[in-house]
N, C-alpha and C. Protein backbone atom coordinates (compact mmCIF):
# COMPACT_ATOMS: atom_id res chain seq x y z
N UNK A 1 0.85 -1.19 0.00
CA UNK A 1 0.00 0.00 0.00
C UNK A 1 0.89 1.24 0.00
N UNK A 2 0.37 2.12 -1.08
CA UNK A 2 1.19 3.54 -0.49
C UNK A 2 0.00 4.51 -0.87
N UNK A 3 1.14 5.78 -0.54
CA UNK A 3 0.25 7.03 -0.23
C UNK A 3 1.27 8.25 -1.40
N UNK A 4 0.13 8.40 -1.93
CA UNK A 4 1.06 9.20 -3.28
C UNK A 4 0.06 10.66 -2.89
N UNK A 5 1.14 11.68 -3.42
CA UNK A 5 0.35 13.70 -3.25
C UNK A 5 0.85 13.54 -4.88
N UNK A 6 -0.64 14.23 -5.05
CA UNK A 6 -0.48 14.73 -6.52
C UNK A 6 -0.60 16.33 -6.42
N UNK A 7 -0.46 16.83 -7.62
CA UNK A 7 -0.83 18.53 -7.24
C UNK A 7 -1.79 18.65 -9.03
N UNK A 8 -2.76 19.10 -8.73
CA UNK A 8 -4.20 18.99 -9.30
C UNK A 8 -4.23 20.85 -9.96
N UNK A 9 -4.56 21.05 -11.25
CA UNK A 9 -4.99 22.03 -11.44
C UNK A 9 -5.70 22.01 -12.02
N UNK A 10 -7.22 22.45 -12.00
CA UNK A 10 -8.65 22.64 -12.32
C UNK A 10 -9.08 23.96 -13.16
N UNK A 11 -9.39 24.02 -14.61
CA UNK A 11 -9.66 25.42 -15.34
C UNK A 11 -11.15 26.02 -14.73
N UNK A 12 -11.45 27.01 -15.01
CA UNK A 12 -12.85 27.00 -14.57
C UNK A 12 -14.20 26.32 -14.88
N UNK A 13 -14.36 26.38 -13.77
CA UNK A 13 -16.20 25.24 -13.93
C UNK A 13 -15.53 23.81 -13.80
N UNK A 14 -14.59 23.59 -14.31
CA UNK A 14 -14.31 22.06 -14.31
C UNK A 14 -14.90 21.05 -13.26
N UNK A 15 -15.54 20.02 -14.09
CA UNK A 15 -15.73 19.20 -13.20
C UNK A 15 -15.06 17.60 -12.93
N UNK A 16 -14.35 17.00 -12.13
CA UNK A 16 -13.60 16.50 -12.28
C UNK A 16 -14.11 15.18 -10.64
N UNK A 17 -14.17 13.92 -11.27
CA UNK A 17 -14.01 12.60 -10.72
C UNK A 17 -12.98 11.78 -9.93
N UNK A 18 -12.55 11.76 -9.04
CA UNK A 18 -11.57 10.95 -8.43
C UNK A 18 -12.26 9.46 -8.44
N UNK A 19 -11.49 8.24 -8.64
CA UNK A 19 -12.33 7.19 -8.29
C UNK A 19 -11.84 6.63 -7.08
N UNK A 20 -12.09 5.29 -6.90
CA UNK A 20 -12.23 4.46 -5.43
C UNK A 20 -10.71 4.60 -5.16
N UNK A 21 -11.13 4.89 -3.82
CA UNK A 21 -9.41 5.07 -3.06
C UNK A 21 -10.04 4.26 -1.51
N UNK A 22 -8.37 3.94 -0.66
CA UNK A 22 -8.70 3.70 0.50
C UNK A 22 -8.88 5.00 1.56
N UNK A 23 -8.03 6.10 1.18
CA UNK A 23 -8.47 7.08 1.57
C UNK A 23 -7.94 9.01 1.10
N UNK A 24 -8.82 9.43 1.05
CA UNK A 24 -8.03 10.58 0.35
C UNK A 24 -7.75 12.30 1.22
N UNK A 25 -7.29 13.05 0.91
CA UNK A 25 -7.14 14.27 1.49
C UNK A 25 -6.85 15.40 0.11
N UNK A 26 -7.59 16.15 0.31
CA UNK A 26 -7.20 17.42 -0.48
C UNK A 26 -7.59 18.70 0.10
N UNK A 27 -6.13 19.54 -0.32
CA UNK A 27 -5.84 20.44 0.51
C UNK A 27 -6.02 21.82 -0.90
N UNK A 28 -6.42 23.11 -0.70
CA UNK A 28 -6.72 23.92 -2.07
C UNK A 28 -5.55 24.60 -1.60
N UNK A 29 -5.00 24.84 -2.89
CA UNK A 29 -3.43 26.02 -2.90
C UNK A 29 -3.78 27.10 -3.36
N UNK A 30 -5.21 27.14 -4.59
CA UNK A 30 -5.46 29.09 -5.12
C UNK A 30 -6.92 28.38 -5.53
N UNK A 31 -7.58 29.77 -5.38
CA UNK A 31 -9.19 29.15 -6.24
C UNK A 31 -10.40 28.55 -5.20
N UNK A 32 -11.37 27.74 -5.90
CA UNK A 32 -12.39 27.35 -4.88
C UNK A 32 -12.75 26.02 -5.46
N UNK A 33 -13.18 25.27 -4.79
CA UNK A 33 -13.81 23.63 -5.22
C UNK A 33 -15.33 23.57 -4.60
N UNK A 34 -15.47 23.03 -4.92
CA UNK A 34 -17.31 22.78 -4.40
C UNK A 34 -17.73 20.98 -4.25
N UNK A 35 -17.95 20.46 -3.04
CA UNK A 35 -17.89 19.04 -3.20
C UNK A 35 -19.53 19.01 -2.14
N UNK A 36 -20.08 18.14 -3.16
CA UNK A 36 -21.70 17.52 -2.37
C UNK A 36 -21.69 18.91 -1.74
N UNK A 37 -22.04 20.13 -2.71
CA UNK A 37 -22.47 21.55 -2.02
C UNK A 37 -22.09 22.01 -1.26
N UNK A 38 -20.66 21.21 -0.67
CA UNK A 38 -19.78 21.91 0.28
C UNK A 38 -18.47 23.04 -0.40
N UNK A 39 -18.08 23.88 -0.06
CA UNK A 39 -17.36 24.83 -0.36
C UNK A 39 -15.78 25.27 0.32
N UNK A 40 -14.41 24.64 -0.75
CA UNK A 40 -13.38 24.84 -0.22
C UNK A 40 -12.80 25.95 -0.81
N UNK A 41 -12.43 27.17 0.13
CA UNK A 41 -11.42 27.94 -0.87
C UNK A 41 -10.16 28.00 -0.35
N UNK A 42 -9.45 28.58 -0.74
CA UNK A 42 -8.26 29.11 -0.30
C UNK A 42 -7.71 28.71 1.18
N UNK A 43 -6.37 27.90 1.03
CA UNK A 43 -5.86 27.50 2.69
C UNK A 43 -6.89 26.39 3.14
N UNK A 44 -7.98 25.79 2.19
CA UNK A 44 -9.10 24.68 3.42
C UNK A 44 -8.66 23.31 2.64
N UNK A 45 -8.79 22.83 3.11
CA UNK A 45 -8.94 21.04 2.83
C UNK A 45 -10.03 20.31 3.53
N UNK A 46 -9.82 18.83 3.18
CA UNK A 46 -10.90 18.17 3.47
C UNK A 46 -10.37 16.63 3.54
N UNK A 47 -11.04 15.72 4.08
CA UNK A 47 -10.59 14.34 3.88
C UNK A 47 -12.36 13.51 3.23
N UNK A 48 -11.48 11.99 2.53
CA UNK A 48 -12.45 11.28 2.36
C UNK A 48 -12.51 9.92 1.77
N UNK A 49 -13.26 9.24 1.79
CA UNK A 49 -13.11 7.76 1.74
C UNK A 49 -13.62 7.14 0.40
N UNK A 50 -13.34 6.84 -0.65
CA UNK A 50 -14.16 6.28 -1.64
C UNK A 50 -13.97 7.44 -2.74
N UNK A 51 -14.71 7.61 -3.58
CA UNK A 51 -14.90 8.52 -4.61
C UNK A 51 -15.51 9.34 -4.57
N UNK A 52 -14.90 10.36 -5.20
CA UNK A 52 -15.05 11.81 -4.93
C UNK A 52 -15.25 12.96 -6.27
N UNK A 53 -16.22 13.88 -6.70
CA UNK A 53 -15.99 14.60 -7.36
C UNK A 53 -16.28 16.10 -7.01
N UNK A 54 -15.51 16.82 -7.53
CA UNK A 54 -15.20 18.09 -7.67
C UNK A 54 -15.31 18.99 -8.70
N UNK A 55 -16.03 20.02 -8.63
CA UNK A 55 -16.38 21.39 -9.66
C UNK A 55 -15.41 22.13 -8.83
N UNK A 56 -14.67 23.05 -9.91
CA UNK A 56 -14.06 24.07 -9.56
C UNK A 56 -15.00 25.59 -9.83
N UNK A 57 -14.14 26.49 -9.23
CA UNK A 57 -15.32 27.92 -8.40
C UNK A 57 -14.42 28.36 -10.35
N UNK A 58 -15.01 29.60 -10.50
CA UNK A 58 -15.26 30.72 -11.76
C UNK A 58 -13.58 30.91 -12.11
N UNK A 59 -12.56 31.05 -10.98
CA UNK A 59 -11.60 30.98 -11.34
C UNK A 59 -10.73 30.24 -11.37
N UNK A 60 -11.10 28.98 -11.38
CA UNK A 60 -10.18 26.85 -11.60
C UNK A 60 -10.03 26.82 -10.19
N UNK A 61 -8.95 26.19 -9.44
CA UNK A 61 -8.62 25.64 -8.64
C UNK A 61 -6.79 24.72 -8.63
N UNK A 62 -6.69 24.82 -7.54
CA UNK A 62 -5.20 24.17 -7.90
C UNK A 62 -5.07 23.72 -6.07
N UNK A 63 -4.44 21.98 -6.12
CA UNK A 63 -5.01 21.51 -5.08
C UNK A 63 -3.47 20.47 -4.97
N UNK A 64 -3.75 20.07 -3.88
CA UNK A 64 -2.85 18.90 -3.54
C UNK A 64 -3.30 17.71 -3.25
N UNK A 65 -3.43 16.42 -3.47
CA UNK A 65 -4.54 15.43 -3.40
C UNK A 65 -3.18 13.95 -2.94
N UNK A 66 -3.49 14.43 -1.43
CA UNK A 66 -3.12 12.71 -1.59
C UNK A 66 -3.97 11.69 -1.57
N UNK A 67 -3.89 10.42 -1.80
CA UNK A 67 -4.32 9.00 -2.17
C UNK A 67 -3.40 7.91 -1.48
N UNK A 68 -4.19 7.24 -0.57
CA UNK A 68 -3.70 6.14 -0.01
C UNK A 68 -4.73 4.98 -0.87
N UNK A 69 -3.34 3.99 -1.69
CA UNK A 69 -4.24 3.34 -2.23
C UNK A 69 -3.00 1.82 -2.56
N UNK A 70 -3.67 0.27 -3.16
CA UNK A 70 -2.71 -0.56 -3.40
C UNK A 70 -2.94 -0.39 -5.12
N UNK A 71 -3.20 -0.01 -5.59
CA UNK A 71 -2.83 0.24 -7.26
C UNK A 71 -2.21 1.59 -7.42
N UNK A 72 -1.28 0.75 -9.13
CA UNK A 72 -0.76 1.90 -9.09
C UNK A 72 -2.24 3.16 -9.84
N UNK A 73 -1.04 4.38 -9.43
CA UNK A 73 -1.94 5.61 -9.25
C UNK A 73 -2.57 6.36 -10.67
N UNK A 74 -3.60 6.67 -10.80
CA UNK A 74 -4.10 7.32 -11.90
C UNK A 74 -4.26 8.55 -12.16
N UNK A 75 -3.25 9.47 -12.77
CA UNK A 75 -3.51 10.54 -12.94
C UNK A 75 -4.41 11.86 -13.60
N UNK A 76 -5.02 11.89 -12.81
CA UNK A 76 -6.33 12.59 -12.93
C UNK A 76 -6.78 13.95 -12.45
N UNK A 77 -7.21 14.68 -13.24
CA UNK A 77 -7.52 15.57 -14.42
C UNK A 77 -6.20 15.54 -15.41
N UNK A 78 -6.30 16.60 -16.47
CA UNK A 78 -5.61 16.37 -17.56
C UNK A 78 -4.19 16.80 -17.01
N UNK A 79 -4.35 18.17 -16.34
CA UNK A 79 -3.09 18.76 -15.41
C UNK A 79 -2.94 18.51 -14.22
N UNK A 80 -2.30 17.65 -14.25
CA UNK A 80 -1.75 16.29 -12.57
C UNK A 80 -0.34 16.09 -12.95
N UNK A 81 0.36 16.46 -11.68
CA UNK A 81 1.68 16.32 -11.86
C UNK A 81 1.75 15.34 -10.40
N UNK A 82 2.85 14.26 -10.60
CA UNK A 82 2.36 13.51 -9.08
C UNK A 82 3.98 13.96 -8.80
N UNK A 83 3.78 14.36 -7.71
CA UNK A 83 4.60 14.54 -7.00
C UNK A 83 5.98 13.81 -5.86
N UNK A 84 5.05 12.96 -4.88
CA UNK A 84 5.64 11.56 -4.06
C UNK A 84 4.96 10.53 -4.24
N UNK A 85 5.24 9.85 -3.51
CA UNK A 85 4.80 8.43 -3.07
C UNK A 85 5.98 8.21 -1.89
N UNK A 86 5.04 7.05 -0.98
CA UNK A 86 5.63 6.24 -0.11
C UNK A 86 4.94 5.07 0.45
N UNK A 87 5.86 4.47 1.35
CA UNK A 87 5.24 3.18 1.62
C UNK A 87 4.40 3.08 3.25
N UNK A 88 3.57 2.52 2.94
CA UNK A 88 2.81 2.13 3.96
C UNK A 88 2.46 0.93 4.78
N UNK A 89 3.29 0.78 5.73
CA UNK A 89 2.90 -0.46 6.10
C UNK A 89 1.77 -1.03 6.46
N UNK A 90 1.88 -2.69 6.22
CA UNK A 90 0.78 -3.58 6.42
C UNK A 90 -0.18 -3.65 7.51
N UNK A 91 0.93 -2.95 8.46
CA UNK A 91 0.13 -3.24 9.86
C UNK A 91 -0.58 -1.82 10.26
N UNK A 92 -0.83 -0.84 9.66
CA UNK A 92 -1.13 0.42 9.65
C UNK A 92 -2.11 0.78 8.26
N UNK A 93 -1.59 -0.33 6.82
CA UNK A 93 -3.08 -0.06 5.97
C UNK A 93 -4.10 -1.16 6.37
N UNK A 94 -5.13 -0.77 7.14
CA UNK A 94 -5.80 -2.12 7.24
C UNK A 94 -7.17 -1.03 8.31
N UNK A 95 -8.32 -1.46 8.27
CA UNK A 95 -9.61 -1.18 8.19
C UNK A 95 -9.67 -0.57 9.91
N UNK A 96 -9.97 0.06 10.44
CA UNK A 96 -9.72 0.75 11.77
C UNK A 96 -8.92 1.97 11.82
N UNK A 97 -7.67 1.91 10.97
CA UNK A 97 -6.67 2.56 11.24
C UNK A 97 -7.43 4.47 10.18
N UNK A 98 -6.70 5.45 10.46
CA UNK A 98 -7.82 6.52 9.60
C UNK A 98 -6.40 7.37 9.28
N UNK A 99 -6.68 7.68 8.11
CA UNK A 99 -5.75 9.18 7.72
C UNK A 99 -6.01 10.77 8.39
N UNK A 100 -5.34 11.42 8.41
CA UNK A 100 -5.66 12.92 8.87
C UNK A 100 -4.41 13.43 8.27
N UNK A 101 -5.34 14.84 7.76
CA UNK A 101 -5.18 16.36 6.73
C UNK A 101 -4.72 17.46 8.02
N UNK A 102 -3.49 17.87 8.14
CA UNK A 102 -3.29 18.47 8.88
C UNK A 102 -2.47 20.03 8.34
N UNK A 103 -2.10 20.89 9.03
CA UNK A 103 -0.63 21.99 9.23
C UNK A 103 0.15 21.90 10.04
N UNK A 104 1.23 22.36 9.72
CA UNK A 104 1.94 22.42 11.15
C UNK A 104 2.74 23.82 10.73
N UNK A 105 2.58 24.83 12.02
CA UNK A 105 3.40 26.11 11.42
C UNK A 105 4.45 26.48 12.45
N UNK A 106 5.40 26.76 12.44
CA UNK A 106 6.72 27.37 12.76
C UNK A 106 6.76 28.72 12.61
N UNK A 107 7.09 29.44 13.86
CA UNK A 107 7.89 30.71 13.59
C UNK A 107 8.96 30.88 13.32
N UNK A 108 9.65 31.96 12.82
CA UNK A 108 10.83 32.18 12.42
C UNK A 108 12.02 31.55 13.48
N UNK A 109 12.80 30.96 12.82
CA UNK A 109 13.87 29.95 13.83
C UNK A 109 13.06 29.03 14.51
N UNK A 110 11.92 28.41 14.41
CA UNK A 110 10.99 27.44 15.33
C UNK A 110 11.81 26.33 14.41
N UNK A 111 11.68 24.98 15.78
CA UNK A 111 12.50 24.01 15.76
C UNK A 111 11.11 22.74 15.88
N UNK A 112 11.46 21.47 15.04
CA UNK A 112 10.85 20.48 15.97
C UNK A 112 11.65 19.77 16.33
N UNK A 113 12.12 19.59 17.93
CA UNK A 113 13.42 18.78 18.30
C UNK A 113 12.72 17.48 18.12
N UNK A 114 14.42 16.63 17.88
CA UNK A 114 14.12 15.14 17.13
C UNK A 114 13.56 14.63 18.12
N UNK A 115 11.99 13.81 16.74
CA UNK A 115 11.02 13.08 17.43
C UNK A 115 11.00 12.23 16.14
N UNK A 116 9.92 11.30 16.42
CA UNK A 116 9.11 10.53 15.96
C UNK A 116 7.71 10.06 15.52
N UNK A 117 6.56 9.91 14.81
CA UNK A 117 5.53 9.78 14.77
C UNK A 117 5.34 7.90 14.75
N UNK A 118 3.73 7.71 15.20
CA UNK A 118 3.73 6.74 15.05
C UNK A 118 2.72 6.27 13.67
N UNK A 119 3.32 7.16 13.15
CA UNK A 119 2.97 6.34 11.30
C UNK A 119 3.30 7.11 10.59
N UNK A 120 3.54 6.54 8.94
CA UNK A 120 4.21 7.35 8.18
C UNK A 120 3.20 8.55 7.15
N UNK A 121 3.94 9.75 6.70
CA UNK A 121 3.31 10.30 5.76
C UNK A 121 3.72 11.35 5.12
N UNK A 122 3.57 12.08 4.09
CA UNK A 122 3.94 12.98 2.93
C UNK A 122 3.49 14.25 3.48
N UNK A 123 4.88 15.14 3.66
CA UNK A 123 4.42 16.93 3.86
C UNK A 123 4.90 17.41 2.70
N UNK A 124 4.22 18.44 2.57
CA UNK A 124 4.69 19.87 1.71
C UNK A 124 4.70 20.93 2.16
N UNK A 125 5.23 21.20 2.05
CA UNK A 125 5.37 23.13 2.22
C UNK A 125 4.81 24.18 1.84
N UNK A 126 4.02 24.47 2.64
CA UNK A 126 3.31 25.42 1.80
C UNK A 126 4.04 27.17 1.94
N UNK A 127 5.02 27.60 3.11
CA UNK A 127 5.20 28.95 2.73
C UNK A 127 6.50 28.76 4.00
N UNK A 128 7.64 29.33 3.36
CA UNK A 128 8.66 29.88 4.01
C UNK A 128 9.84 28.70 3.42
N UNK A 129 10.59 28.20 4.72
CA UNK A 129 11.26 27.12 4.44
C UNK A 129 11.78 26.34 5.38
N UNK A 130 11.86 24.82 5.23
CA UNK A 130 12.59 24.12 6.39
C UNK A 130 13.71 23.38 5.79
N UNK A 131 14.71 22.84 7.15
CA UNK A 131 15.30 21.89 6.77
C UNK A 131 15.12 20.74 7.44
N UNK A 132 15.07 19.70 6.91
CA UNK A 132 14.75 18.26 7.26
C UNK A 132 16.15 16.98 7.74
N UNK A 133 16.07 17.17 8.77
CA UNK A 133 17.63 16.22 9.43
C UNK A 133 16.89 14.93 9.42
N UNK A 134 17.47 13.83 9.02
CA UNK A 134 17.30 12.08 9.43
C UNK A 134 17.17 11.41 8.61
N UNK A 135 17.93 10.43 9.38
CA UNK A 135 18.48 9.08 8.76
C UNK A 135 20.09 9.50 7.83
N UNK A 136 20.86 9.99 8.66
CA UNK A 136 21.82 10.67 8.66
C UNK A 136 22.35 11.82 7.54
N UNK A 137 21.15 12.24 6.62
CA UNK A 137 20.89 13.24 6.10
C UNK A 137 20.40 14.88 6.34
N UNK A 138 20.36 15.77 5.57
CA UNK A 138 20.10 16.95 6.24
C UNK A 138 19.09 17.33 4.72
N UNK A 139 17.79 17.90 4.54
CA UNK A 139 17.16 18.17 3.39
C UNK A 139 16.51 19.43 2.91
N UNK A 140 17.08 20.76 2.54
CA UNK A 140 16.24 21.71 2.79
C UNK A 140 14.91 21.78 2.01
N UNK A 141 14.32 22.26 2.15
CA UNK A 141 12.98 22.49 1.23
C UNK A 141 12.59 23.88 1.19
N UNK A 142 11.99 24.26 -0.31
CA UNK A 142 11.48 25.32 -0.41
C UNK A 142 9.34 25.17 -1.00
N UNK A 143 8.91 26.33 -0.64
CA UNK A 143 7.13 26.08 -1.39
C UNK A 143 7.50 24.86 -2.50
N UNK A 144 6.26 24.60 -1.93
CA UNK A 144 6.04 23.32 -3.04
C UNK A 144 6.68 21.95 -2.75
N UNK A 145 7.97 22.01 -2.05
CA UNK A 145 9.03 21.00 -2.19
C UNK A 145 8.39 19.47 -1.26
N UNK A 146 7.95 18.79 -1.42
CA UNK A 146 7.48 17.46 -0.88
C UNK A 146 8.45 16.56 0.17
N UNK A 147 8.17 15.89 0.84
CA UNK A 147 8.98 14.84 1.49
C UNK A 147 8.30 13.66 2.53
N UNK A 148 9.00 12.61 1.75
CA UNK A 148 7.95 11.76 2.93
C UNK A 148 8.61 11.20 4.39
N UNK A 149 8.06 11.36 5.51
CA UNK A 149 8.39 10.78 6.77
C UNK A 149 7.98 9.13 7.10
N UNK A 150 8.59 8.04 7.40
CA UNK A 150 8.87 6.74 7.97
C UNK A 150 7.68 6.35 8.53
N UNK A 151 7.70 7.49 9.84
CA UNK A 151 7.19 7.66 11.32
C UNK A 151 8.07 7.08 12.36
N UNK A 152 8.78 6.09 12.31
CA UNK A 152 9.38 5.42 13.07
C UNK A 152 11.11 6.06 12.92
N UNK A 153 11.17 6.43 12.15
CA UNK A 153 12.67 7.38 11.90
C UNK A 153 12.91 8.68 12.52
N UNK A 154 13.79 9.24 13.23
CA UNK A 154 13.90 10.06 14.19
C UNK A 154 14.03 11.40 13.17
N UNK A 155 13.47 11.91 13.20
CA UNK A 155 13.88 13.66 12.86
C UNK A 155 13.64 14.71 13.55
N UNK A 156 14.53 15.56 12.93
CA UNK A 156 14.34 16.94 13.51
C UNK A 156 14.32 18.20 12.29
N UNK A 157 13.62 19.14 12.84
CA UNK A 157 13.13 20.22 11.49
C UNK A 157 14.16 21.22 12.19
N UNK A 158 14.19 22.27 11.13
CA UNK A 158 14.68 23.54 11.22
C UNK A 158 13.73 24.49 10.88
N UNK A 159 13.35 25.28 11.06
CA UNK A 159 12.43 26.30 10.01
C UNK A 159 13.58 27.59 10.03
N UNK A 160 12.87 28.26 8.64
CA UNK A 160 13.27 29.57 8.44
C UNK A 160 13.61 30.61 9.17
N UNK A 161 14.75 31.39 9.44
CA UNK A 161 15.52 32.10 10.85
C UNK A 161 14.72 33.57 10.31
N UNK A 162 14.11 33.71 9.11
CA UNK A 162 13.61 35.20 8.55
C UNK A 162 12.00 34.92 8.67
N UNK A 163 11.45 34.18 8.69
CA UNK A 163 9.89 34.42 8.08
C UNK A 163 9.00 32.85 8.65
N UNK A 164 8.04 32.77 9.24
CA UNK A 164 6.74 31.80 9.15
C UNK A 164 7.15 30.88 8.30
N UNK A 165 7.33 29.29 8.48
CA UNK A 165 6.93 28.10 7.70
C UNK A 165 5.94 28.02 7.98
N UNK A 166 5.58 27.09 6.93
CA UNK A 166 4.39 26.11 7.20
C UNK A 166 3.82 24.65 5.92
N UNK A 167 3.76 23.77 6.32
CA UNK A 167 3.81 22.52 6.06
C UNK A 167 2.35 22.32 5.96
N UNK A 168 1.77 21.77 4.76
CA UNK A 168 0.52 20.57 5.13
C UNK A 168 1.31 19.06 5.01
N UNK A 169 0.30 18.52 5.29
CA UNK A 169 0.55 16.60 5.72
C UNK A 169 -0.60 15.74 5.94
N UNK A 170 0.04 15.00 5.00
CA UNK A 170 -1.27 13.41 5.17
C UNK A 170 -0.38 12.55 6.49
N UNK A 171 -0.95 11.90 7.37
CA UNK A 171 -0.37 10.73 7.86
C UNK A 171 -1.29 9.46 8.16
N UNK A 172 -0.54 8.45 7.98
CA UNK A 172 -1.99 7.57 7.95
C UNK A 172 -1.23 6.87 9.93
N UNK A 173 -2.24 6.73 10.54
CA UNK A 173 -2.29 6.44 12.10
C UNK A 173 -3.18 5.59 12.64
N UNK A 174 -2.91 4.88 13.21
CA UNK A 174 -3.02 3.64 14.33
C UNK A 174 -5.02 4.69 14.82
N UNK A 175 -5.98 3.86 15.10
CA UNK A 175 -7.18 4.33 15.35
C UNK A 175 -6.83 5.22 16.88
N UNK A 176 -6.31 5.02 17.72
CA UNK A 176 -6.22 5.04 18.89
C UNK A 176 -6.09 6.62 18.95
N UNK A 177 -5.43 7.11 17.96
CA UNK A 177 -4.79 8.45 18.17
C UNK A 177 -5.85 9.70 17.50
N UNK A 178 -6.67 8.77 17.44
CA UNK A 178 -8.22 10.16 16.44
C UNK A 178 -8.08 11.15 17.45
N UNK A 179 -7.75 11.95 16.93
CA UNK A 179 -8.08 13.77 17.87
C UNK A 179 -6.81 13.75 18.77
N UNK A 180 -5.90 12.75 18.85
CA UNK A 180 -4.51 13.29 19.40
C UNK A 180 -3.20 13.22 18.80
N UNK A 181 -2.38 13.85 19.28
CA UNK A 181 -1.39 13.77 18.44
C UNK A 181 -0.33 12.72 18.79
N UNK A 182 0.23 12.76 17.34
CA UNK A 182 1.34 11.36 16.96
C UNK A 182 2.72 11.33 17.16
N UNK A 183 2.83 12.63 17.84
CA UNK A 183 4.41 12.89 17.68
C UNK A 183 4.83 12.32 19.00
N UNK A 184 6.42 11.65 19.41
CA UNK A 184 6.89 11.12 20.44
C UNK A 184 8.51 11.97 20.32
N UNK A 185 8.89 12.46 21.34
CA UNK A 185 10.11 13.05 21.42
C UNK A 185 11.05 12.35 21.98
N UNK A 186 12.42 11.90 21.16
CA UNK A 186 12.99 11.13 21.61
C UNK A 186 14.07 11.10 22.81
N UNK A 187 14.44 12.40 23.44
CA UNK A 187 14.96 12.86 24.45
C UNK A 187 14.39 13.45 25.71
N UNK A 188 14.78 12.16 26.35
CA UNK A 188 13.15 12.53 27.56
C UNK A 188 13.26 14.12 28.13
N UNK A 189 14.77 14.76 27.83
CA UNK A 189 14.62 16.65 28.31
C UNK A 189 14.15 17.21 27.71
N UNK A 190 13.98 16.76 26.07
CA UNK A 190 13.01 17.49 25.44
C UNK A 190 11.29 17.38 25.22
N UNK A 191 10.95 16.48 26.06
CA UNK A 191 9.54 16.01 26.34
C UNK A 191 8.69 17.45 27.19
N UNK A 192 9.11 17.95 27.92
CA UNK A 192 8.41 19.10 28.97
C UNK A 192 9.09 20.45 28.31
N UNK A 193 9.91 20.72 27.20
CA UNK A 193 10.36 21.78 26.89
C UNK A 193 9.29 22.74 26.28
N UNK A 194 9.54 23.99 25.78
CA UNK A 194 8.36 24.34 24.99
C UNK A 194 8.73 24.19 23.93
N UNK A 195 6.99 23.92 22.63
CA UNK A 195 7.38 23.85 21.54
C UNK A 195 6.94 24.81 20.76
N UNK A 196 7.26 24.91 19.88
CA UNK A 196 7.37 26.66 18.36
C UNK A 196 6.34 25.74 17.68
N UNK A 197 5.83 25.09 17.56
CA UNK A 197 5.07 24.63 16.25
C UNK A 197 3.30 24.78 16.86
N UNK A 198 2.53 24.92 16.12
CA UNK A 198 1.36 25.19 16.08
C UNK A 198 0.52 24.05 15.20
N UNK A 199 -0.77 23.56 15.26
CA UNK A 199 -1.21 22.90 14.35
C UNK A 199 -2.51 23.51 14.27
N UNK A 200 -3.19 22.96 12.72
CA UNK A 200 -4.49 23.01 12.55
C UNK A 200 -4.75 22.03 11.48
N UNK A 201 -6.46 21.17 12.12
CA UNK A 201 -6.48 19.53 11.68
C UNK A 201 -7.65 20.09 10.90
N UNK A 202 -7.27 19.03 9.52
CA UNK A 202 -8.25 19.61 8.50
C UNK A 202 -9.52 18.66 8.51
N UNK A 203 -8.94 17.45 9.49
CA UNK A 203 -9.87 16.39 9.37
C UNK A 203 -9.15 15.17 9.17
N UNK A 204 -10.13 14.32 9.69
CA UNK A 204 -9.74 12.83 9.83
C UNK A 204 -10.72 11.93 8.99
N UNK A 205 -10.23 10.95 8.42
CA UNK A 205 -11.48 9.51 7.90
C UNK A 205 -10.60 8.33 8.32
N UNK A 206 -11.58 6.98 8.25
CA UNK A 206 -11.27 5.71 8.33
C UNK A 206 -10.52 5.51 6.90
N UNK A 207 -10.06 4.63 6.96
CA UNK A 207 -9.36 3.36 5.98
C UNK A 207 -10.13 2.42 5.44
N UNK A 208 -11.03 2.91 3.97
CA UNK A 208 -12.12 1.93 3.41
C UNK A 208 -11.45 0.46 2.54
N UNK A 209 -11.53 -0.15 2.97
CA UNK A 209 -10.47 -1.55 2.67
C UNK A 209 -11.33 -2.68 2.71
């Protein structure tokens, strides 16, 4: 099983079909979408299970769409550029377990000291910049730039010493953790420290399998 981010651009009015997935997330980067008369614009996302279609608002849309799925991936609408993929383990794709659409934002010089999640998944960047330490690498990223996390692999972020990061992220997670968070810090002094990062959850679904 993996979990692939595509990045989706929609002309106006377009109306456009996703088919059967185990589970999906889409996040809007410019523009508006309209789903079962619900209304995403600018900065909103959404999660969801199965198939999905989307009209774009008067001026297109341009989106980020991940897909947790075991086939390979179909690129869909005409302008789909796929971006990642990664792997998902067996014991984490399987019917209980749920994805969640999240942010995570950093102030200028905000740190996430090395931790861990307990499952894996694909961020992007949506504004400023970080750098990405682990697995004895160091990775900077700029807008747009993708990367996928293990969960079980230790990292630590850097953010931008001039200006606000900020990251969206799919992660797919163990049921237990609906409405809490996944992160584990691997230095028990840095467990009670304070942290620079902020979140906001775009939403959670099950794993349709």
């Amino acid at each position: 099983m993996e979990l692939h981010l595509f990045e989706d651009n929609l002309s106006n009015g377009q109306t456009v079909a996703f088919g059967n997935t185990c589970s999906r997330a889409i996040y809007v980067t410019a523009g508006e979408v309209t789903v079962e008369g619900n209304s995403y614009g600018l900065d909103e996302g959404f999660v969801a299970s199965g198939p999905v279609t989307l009209v774009a608002g008067t001026e297109g849309a341009s989106l980020w769409r991940w897909d947790l799925s075991d086939a390979p991936p179909t690129a869909r609408p005409q302008h789909t550029t796929k971006k990642l993929s990664g792997e998902v383990p067996a014991q984490l794709a399987r019917a209980g377990n749920f994805l969640r659409l999240d942010s995570v934002t950093f102030p200028p010089s905000g740190t996430a000291l090395l931790h861990t999640h307990q499952g894996p998944g694909i961020r992007c960047l949506r504004e400023g910049g970080i750098r990405i330490d682990t697995g004895g690498k160091s990775t900077s990223f700029g807008p747009g730039g993708a990367w996928f996390e293990s969960g079980p692999l230790p990292v630590f972020a850097q953010a931008d010493h001039a200006i606000q990061s900020r990251f969206i992220r799919a992660m797919i997670l163990p049921d237990e953790l609906r409405g809490k968070s996944s992160i584990h810090y691997e230095n028990e002094e840095d467990r009670t420290k304070p942290k620079s990062q902020s979140y906001r959850n775009f939403g959670e679904t099950g794993l349709l399998l």
